[in-house]
Structures are given as C-alpha cells and as structure tokens.
PDB file of N, CA and C in Angstrom:
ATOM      1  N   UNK A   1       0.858  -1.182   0.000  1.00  0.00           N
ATOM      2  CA  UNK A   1       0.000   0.000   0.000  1.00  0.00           C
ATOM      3  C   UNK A   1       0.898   1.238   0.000  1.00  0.00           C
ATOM      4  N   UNK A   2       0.282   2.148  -0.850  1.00  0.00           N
ATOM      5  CA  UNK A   2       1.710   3.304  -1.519  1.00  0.00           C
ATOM      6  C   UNK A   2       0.860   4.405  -0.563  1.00  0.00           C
ATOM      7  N   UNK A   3      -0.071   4.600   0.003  1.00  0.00           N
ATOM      8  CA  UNK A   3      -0.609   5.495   0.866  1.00  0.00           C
ATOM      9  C   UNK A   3      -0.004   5.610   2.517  1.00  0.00           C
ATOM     10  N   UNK A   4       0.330   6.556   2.312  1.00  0.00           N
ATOM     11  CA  UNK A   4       0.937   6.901   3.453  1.00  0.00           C
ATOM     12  C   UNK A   4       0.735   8.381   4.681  1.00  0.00           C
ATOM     13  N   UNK A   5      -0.264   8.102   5.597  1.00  0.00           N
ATOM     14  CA  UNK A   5      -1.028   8.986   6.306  1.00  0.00           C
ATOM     15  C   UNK A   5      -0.985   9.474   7.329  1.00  0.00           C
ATOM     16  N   UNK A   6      -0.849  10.899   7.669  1.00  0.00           N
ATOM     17  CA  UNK A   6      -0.854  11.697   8.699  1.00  0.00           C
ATOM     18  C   UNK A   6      -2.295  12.621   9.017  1.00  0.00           C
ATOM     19  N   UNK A   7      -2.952  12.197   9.742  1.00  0.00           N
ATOM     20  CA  UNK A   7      -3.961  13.280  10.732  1.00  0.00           C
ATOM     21  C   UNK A   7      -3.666  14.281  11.029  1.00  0.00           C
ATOM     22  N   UNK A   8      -4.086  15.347  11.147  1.00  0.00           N
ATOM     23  CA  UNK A   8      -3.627  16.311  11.398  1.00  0.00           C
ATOM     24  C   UNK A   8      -4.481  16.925  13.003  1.00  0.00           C
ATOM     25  N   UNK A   9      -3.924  17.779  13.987  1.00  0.00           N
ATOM     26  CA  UNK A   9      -5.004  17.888  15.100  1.00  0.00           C
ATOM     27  C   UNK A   9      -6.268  18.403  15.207  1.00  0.00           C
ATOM     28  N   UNK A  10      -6.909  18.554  14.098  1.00  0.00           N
ATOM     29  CA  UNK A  10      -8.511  18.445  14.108  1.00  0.00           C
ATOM     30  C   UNK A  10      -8.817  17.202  13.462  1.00  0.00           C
ATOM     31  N   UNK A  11      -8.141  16.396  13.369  1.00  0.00           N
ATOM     32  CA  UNK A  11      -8.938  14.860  12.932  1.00  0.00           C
ATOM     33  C   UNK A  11      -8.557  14.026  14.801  1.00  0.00           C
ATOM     34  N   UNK A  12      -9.737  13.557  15.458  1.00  0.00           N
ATOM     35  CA  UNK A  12      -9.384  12.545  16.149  1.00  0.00           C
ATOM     36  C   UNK A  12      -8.643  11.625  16.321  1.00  0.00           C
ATOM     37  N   UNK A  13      -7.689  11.217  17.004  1.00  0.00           N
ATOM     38  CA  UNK A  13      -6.734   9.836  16.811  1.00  0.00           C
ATOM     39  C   UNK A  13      -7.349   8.661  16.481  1.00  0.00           C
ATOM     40  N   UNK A  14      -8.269   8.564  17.126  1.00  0.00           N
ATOM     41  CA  UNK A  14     -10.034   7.676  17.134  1.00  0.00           C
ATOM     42  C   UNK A  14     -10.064   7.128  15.077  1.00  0.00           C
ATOM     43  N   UNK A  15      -9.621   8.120  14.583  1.00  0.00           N
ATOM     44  CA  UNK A  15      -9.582   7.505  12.869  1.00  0.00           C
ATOM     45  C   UNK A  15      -8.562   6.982  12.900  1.00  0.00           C
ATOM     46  N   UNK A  16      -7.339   7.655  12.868  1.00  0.00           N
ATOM     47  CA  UNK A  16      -6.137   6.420  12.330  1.00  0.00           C
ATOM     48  C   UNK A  16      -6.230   4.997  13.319  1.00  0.00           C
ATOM     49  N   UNK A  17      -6.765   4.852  14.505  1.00  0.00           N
ATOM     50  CA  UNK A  17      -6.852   3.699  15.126  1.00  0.00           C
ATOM     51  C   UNK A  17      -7.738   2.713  14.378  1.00  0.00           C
ATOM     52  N   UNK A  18      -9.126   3.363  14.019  1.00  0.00           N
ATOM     53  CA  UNK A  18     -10.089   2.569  13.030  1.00  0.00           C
ATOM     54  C   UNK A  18      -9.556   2.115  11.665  1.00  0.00           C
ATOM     55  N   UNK A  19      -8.498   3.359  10.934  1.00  0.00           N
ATOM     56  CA  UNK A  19      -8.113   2.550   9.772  1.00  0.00           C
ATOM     57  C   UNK A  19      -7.388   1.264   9.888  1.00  0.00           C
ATOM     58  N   UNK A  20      -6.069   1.398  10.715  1.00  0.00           N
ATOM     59  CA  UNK A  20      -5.287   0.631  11.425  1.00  0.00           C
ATOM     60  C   UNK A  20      -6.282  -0.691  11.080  1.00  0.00           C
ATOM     61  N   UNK A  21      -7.016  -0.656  12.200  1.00  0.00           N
ATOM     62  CA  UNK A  21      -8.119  -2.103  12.498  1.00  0.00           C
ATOM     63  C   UNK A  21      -8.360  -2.480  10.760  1.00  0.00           C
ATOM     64  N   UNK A  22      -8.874  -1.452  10.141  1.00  0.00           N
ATOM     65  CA  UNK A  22      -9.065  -2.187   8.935  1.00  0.00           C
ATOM     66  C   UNK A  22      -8.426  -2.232   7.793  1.00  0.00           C
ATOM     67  N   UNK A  23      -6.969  -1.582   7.661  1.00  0.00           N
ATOM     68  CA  UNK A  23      -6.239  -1.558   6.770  1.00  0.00           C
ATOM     69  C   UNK A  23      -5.180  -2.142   7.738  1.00  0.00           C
ATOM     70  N   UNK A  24      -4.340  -2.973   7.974  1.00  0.00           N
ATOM     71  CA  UNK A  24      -3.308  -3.803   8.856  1.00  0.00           C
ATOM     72  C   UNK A  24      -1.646  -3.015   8.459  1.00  0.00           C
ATOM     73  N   UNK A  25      -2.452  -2.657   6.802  1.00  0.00           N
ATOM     74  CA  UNK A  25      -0.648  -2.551   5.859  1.00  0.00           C
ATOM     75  C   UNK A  25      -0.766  -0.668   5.835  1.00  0.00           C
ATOM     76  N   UNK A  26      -1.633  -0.444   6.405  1.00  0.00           N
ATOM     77  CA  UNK A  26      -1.473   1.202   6.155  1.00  0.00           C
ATOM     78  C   UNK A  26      -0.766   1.430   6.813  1.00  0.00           C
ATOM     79  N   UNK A  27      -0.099   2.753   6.722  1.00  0.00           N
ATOM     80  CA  UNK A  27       1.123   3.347   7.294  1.00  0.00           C
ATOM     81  C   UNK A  27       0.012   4.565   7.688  1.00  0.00           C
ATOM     82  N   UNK A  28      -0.606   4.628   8.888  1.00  0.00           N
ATOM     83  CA  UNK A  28      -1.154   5.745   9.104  1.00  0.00           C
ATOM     84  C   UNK A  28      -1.045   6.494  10.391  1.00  0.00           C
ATOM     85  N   UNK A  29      -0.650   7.833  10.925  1.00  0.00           N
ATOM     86  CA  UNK A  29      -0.286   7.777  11.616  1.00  0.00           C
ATOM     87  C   UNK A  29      -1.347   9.643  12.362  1.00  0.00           C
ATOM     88  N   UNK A  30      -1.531   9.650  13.634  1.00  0.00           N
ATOM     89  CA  UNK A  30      -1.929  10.901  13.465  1.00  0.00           C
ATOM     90  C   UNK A  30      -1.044  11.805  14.642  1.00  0.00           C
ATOM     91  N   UNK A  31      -1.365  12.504  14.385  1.00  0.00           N
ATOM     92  CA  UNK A  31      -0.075  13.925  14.858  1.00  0.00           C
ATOM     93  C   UNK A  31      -0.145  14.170  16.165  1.00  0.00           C
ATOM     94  N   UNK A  32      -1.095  13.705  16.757  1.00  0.00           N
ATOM     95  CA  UNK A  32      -0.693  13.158  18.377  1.00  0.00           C
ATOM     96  C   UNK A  32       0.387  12.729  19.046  1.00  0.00           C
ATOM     97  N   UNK A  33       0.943  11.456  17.653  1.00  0.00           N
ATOM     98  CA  UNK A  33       1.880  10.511  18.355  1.00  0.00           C
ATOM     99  C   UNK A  33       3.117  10.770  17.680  1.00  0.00           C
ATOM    100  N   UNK A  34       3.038  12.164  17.372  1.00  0.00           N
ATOM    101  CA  UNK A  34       4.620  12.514  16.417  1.00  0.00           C
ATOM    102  C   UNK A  34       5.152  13.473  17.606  1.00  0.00           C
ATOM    103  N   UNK A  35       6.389  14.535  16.954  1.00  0.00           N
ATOM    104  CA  UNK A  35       6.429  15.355  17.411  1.00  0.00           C
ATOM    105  C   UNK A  35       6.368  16.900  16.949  1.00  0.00           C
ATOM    106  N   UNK A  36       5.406  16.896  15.630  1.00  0.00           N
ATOM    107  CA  UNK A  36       5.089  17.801  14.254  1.00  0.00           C
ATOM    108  C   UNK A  36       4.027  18.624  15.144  1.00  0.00           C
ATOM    109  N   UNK A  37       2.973  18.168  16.199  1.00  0.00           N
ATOM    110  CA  UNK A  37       2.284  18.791  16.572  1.00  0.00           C
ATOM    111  C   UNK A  37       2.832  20.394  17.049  1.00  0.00           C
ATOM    112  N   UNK A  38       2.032  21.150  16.206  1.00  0.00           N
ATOM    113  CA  UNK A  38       1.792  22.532  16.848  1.00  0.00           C
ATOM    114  C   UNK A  38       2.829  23.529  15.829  1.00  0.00           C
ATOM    115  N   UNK A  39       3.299  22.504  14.751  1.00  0.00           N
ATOM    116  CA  UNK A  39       4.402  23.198  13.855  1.00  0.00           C
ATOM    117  C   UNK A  39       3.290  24.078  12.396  1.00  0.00           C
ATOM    118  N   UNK A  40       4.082  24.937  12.539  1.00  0.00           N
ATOM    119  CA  UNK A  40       3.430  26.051  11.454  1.00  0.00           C
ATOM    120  C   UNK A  40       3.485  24.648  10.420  1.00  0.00           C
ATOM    121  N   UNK A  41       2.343  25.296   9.364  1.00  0.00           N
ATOM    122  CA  UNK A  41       2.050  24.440   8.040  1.00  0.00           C
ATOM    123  C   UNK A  41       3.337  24.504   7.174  1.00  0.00           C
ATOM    124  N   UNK A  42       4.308  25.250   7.119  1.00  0.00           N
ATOM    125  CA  UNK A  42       5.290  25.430   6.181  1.00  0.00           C
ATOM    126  C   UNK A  42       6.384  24.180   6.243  1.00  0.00           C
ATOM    127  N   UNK A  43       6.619  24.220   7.647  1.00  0.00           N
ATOM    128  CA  UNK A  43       7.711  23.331   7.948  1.00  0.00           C
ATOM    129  C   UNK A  43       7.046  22.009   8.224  1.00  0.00           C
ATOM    130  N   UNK A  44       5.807  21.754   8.142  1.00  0.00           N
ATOM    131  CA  UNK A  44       4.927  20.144   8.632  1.00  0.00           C
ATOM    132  C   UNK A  44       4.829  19.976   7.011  1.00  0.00           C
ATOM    133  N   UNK A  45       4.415  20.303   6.030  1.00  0.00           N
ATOM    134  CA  UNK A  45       4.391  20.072   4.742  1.00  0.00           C
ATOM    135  C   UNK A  45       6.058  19.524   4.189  1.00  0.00           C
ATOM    136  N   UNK A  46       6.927  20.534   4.669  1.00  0.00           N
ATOM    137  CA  UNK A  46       8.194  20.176   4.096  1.00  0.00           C
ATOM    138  C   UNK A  46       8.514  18.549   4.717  1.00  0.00           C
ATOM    139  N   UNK A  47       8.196  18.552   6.066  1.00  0.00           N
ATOM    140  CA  UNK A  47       8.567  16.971   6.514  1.00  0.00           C
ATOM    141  C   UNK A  47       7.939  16.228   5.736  1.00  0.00           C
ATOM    142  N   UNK A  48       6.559  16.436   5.849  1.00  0.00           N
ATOM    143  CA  UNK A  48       5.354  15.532   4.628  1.00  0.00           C
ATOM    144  C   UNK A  48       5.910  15.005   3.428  1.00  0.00           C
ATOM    145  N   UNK A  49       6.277  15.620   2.905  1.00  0.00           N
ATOM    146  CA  UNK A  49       7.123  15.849   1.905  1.00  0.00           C
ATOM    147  C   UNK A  49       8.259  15.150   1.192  1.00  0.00           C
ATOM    148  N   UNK A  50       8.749  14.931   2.815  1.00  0.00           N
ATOM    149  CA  UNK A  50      10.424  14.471   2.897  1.00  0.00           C
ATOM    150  C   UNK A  50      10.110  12.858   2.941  1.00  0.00           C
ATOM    151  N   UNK A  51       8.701  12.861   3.973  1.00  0.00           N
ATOM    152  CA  UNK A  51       8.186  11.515   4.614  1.00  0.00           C
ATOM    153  C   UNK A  51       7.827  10.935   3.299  1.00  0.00           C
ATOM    154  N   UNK A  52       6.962  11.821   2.488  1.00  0.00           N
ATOM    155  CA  UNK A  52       6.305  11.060   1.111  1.00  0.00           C
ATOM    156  C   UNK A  52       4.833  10.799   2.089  1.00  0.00           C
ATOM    157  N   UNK A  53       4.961  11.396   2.954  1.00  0.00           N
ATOM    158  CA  UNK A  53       3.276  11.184   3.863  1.00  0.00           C
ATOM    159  C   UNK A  53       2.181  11.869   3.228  1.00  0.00           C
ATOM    160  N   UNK A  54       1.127  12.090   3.460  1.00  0.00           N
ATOM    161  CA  UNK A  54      -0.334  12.626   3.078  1.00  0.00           C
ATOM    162  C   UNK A  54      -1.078  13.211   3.830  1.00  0.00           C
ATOM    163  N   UNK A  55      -1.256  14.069   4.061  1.00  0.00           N
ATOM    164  CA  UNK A  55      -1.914  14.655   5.272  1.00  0.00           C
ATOM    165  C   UNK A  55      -3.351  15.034   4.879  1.00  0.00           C
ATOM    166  N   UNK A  56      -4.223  14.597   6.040  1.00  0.00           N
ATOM    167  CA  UNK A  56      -5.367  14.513   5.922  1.00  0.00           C
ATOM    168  C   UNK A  56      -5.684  15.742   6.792  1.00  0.00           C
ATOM    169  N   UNK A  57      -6.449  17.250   6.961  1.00  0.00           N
ATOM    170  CA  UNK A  57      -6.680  17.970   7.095  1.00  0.00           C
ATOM    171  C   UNK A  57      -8.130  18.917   7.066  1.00  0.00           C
ATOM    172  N   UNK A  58      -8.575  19.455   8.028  1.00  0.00           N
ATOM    173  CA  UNK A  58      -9.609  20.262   8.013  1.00  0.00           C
ATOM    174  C   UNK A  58      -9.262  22.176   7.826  1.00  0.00           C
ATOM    175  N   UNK A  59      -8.203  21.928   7.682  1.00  0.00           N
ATOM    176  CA  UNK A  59      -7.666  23.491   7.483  1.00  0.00           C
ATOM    177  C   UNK A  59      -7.384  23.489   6.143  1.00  0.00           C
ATOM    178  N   UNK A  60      -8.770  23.883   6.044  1.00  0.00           N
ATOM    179  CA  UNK A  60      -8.796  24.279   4.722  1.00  0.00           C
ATOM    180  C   UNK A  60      -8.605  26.525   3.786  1.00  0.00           C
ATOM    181  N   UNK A  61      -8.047  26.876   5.038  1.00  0.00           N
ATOM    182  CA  UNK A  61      -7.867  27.876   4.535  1.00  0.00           C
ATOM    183  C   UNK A  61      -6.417  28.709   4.447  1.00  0.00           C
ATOM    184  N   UNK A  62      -5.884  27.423   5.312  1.00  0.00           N
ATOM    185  CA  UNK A  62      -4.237  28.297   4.833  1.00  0.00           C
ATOM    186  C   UNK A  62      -3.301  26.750   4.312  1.00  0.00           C
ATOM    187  N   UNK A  63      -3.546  25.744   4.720  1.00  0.00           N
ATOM    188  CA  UNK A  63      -2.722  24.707   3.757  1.00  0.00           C
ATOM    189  C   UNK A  63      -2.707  24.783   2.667  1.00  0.00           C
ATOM    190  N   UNK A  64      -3.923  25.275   1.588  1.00  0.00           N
ATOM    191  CA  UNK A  64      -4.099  24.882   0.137  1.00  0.00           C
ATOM    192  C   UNK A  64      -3.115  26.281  -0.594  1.00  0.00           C
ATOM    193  N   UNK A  65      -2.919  27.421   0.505  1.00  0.00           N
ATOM    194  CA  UNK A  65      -2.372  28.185   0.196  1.00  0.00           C
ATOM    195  C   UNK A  65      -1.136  27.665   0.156  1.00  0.00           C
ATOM    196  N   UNK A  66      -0.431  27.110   1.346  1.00  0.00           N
ATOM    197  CA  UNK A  66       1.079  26.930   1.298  1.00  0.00           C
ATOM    198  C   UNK A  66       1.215  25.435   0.612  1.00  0.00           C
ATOM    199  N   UNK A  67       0.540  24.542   0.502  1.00  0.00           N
ATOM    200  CA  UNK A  67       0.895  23.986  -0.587  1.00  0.00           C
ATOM    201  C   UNK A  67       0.899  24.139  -2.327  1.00  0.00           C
ATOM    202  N   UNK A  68       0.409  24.983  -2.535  1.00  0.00           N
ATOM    203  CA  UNK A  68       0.311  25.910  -3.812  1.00  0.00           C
ATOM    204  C   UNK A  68       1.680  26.423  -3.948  1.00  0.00           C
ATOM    205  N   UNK A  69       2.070  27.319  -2.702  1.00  0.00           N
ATOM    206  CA  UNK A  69       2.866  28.073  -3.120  1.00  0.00           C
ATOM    207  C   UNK A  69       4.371  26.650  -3.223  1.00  0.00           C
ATOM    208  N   UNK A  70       4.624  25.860  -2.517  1.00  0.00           N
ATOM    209  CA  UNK A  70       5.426  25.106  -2.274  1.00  0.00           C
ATOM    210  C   UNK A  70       5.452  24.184  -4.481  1.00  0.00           C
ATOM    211  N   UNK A  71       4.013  24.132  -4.981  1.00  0.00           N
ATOM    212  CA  UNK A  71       4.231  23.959  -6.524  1.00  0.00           C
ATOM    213  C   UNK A  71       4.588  24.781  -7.338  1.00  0.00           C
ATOM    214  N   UNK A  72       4.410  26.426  -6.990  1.00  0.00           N
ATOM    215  CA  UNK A  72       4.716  27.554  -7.544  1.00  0.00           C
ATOM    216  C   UNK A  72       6.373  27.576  -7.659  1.00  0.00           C
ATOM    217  N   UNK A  73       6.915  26.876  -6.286  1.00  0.00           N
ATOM    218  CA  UNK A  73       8.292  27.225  -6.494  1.00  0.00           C
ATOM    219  C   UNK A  73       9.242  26.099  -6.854  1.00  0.00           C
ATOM    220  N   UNK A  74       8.372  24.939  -7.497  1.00  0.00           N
ATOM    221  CA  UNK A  74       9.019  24.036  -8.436  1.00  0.00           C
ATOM    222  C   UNK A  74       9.172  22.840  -7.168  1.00  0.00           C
ATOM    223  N   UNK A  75       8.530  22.892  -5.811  1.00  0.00           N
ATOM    224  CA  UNK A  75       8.692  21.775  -4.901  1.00  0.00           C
ATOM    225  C   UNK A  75       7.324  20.967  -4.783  1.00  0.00           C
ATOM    226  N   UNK A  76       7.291  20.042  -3.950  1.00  0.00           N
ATOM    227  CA  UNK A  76       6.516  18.917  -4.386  1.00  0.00           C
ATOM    228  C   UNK A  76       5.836  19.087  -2.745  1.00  0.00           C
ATOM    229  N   UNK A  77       4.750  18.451  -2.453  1.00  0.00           N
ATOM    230  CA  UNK A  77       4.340  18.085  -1.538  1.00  0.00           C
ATOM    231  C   UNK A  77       3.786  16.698  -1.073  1.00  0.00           C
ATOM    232  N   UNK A  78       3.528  15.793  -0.555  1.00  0.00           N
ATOM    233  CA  UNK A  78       3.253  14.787   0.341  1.00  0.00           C
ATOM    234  C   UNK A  78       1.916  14.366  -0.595  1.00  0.00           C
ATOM    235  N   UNK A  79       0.750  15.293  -0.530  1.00  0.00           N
ATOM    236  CA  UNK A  79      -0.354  15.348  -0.570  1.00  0.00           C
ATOM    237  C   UNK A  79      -1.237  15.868  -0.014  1.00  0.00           C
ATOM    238  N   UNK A  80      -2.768  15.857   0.028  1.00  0.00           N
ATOM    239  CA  UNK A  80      -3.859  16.499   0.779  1.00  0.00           C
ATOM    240  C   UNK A  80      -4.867  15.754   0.793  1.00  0.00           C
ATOM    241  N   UNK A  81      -5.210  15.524   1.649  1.00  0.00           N
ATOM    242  CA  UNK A  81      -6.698  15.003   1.483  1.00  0.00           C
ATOM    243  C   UNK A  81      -7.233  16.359   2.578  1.00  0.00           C
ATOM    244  N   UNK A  82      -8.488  16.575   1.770  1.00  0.00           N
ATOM    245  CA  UNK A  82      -9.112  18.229   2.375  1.00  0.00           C
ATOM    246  C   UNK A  82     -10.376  17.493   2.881  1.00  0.00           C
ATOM    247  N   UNK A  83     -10.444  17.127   3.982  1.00  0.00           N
ATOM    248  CA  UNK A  83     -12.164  17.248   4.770  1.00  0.00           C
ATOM    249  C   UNK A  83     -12.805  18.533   4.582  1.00  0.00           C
ATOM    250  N   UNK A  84     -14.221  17.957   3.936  1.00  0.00           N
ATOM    251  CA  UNK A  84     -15.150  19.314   3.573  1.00  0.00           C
ATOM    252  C   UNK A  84     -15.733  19.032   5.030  1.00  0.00           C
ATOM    253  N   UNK A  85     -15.856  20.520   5.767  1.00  0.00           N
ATOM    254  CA  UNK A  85     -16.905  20.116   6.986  1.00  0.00           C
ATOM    255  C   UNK A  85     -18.229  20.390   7.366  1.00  0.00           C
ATOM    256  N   UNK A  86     -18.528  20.514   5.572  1.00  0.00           N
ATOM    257  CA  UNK A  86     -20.095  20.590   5.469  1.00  0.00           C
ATOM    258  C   UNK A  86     -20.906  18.847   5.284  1.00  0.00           C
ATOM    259  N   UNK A  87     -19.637  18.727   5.210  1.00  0.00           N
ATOM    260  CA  UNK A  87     -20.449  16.689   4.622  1.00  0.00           C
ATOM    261  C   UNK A  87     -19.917  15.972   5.670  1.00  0.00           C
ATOM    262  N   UNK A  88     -18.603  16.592   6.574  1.00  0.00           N
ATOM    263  CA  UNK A  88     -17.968  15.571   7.876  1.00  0.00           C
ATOM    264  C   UNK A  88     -17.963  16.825   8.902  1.00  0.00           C
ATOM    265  N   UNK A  89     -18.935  16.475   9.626  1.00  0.00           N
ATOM    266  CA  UNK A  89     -19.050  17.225  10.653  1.00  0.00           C
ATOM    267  C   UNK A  89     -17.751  16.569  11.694  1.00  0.00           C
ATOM    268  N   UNK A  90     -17.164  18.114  12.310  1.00  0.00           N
ATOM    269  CA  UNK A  90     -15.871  17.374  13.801  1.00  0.00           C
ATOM    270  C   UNK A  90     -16.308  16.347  14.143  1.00  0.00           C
ATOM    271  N   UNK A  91     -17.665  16.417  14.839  1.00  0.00           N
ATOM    272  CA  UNK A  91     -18.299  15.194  15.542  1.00  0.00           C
ATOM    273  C   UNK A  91     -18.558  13.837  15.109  1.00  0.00           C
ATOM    274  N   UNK A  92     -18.435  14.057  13.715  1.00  0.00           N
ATOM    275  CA  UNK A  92     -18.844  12.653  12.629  1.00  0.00           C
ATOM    276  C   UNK A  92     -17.784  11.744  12.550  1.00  0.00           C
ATOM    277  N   UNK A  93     -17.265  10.854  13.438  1.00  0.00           N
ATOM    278  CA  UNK A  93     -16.089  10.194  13.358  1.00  0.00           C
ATOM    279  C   UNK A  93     -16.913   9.273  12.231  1.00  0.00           C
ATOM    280  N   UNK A  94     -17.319   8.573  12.716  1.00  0.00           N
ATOM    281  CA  UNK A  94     -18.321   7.252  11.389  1.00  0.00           C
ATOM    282  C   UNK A  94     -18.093   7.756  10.430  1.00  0.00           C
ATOM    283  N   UNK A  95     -18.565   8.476   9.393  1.00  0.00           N
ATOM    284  CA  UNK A  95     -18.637   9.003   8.068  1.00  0.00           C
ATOM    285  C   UNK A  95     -16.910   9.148   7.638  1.00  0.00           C
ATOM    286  N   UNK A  96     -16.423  10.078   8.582  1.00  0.00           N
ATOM    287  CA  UNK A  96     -15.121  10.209   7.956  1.00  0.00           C
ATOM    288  C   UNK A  96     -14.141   8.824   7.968  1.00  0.00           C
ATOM    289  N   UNK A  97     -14.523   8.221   8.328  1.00  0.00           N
ATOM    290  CA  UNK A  97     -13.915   6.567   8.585  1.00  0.00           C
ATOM    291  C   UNK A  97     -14.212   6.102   7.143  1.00  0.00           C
ATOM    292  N   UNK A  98     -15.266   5.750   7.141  1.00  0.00           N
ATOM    293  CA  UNK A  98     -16.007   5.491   5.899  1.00  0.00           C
ATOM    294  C   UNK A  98     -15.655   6.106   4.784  1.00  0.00           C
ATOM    295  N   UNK A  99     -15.531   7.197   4.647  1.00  0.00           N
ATOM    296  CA  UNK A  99     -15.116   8.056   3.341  1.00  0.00           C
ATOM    297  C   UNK A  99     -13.863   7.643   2.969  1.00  0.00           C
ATOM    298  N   UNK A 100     -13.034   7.435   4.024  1.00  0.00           N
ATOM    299  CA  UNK A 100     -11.700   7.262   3.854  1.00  0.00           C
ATOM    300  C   UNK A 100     -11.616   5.779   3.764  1.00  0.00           C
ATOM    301  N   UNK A 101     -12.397   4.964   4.003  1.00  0.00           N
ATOM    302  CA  UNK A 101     -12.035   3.915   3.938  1.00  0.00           C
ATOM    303  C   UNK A 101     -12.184   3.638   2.197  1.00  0.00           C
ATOM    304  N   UNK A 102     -13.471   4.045   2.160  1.00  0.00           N
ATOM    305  CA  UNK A 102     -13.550   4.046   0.356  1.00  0.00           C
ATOM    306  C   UNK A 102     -12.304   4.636  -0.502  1.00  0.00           C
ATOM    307  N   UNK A 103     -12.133   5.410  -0.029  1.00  0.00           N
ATOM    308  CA  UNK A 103     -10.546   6.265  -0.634  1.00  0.00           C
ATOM    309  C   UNK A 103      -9.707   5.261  -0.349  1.00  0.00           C
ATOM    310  N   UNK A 104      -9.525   4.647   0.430  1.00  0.00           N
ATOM    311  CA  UNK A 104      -8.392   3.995   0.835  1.00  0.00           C
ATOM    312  C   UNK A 104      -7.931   2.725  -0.576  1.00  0.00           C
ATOM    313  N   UNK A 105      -9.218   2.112  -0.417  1.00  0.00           N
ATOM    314  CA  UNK A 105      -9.597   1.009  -0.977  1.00  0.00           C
ATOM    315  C   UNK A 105      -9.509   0.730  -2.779  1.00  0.00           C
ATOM    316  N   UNK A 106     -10.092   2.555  -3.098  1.00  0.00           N
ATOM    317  CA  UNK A 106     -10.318   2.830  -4.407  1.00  0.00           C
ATOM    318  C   UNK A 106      -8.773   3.155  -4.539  1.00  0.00           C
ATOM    319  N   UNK A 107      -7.763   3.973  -4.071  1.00  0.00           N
ATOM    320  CA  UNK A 107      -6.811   5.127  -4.953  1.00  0.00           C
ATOM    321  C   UNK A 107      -5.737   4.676  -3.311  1.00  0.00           C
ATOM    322  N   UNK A 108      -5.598   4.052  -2.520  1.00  0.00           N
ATOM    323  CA  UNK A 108      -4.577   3.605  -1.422  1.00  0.00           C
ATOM    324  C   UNK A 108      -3.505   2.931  -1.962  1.00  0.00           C
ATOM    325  N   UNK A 109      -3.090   2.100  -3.401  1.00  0.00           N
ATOM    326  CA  UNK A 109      -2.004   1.960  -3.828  1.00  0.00           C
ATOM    327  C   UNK A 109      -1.254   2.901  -4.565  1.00  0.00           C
ATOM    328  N   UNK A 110      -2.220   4.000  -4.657  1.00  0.00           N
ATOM    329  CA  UNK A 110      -1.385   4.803  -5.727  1.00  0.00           C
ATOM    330  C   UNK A 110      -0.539   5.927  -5.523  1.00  0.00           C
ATOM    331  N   UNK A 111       0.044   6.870  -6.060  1.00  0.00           N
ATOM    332  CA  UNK A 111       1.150   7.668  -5.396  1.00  0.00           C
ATOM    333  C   UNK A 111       0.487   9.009  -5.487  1.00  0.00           C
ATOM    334  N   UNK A 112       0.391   9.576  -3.891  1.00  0.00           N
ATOM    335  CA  UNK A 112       0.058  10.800  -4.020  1.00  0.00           C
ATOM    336  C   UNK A 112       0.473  12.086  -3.677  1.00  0.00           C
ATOM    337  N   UNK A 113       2.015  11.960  -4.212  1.00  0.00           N
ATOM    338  CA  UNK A 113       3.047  13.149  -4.201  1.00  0.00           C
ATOM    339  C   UNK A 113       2.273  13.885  -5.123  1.00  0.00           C
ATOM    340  N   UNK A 114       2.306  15.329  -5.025  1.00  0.00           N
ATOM    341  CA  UNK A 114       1.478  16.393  -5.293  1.00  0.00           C
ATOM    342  C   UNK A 114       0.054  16.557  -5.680  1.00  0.00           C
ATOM    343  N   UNK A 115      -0.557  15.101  -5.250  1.00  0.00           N
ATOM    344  CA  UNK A 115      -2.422  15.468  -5.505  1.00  0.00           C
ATOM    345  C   UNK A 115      -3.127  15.894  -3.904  1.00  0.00           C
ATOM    346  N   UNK A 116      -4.494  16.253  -4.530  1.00  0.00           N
ATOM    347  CA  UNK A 116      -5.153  16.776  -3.234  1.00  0.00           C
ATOM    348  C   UNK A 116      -6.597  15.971  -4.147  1.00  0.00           C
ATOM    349  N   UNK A 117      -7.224  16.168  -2.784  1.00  0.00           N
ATOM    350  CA  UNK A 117      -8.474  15.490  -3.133  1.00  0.00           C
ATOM    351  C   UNK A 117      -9.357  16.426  -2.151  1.00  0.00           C
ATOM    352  N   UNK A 118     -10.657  16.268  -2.043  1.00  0.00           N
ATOM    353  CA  UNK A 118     -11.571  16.879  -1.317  1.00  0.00           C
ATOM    354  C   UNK A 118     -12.497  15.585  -1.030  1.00  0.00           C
ATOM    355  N   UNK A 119     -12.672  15.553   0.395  1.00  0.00           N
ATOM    356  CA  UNK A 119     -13.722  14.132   0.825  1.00  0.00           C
ATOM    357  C   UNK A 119     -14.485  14.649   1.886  1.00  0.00           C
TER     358      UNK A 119
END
C-alpha cells in the first residue's frame, strides 16, 4: 500500500486507530503521536514531503495556500486530502472513517506526491 497517512489535530486519533483495524498494511499515523504537533504548516508540509506522507486535514484555509505556493516554487508536496466540513461534521467520526475507507480502498495503492483530493 503506496498510501501513506498523517492526521492532522482536528482529525481525532479515534480515525487512524479505526483505519489501522481495517487496513493492517497502512502506514497511518496521526499527529498526536509525532512530534510535528503545533508546527506552522510550512515546515509540517516540508517533513510531509520528505516523509512522502499525506496529510489529511480540516484546514482548509491556509494549507491549500502553502501547498500551492510550495508547486509555484518548483517543490513537491506529500499530498492532501481536504475534509469538507459541510459533509464531515468534527463530531462525525463514522462518516469520515467510511469516506476514507472508500478512498483507501479505491486510490490507497497509488502515489500521491502532489495530488489533493476533497472528501
């Protein structure tokens, strides 16, 4: 499995534990149990990056910026997966499990150095 996942601290740990349970081979990990927590987006993207990780995210108003700018200047990023939080409410652990599990399942072997998705 070429998917490789970081939570970010508005996703619950409560998901990467559920994928875990149902993906065995995922590499998923959430930012609880690193030590990235609380790092500006500039320098958590560049690790992302470095990791070849994917970061799954509800900040949707300044990541899409600094990962933009990080393609603008000929560098690459990790990936995005963008939680809309009109369809995954904070509170909706179920759904976002689910969404992702379908993602996982559909597009989890494939390589997602510089894509973003919206789920």
């Amino acid at each position: 499995m070429k998917l490789k996942l970081l939570t970010d601290e508005h996703v619950p740990p409560d998901v990467v534990r559920a994928l875990r349970r149902r993906f065995p081979d995922l590499d998923a990990v959430s930012i609880y149990d690193t030590d990235w927590r609380g790092l500006p987006d500039p320098p958590l993207l560049e690790i992302l990056d470095a990791d070849q990780r994917t970061l799954l995210t509800r900040d949707v108003n300044s990541i899409p910026g600094h990962a933009n700018a990080r393609l603008a200047a000929g560098r690459t990023h990790g990936g995005i997966l963008y939680v809309d939080s009109k369809r995954h409410r904070q509170t909706e652990v179920r759904g976002l499990i689910r969404r992702l599990t379908e993602i996982i399942q559909r597009h989890g072997g494939e390589d997602w150095t510089c894509r973003s998705a919206w789920i």
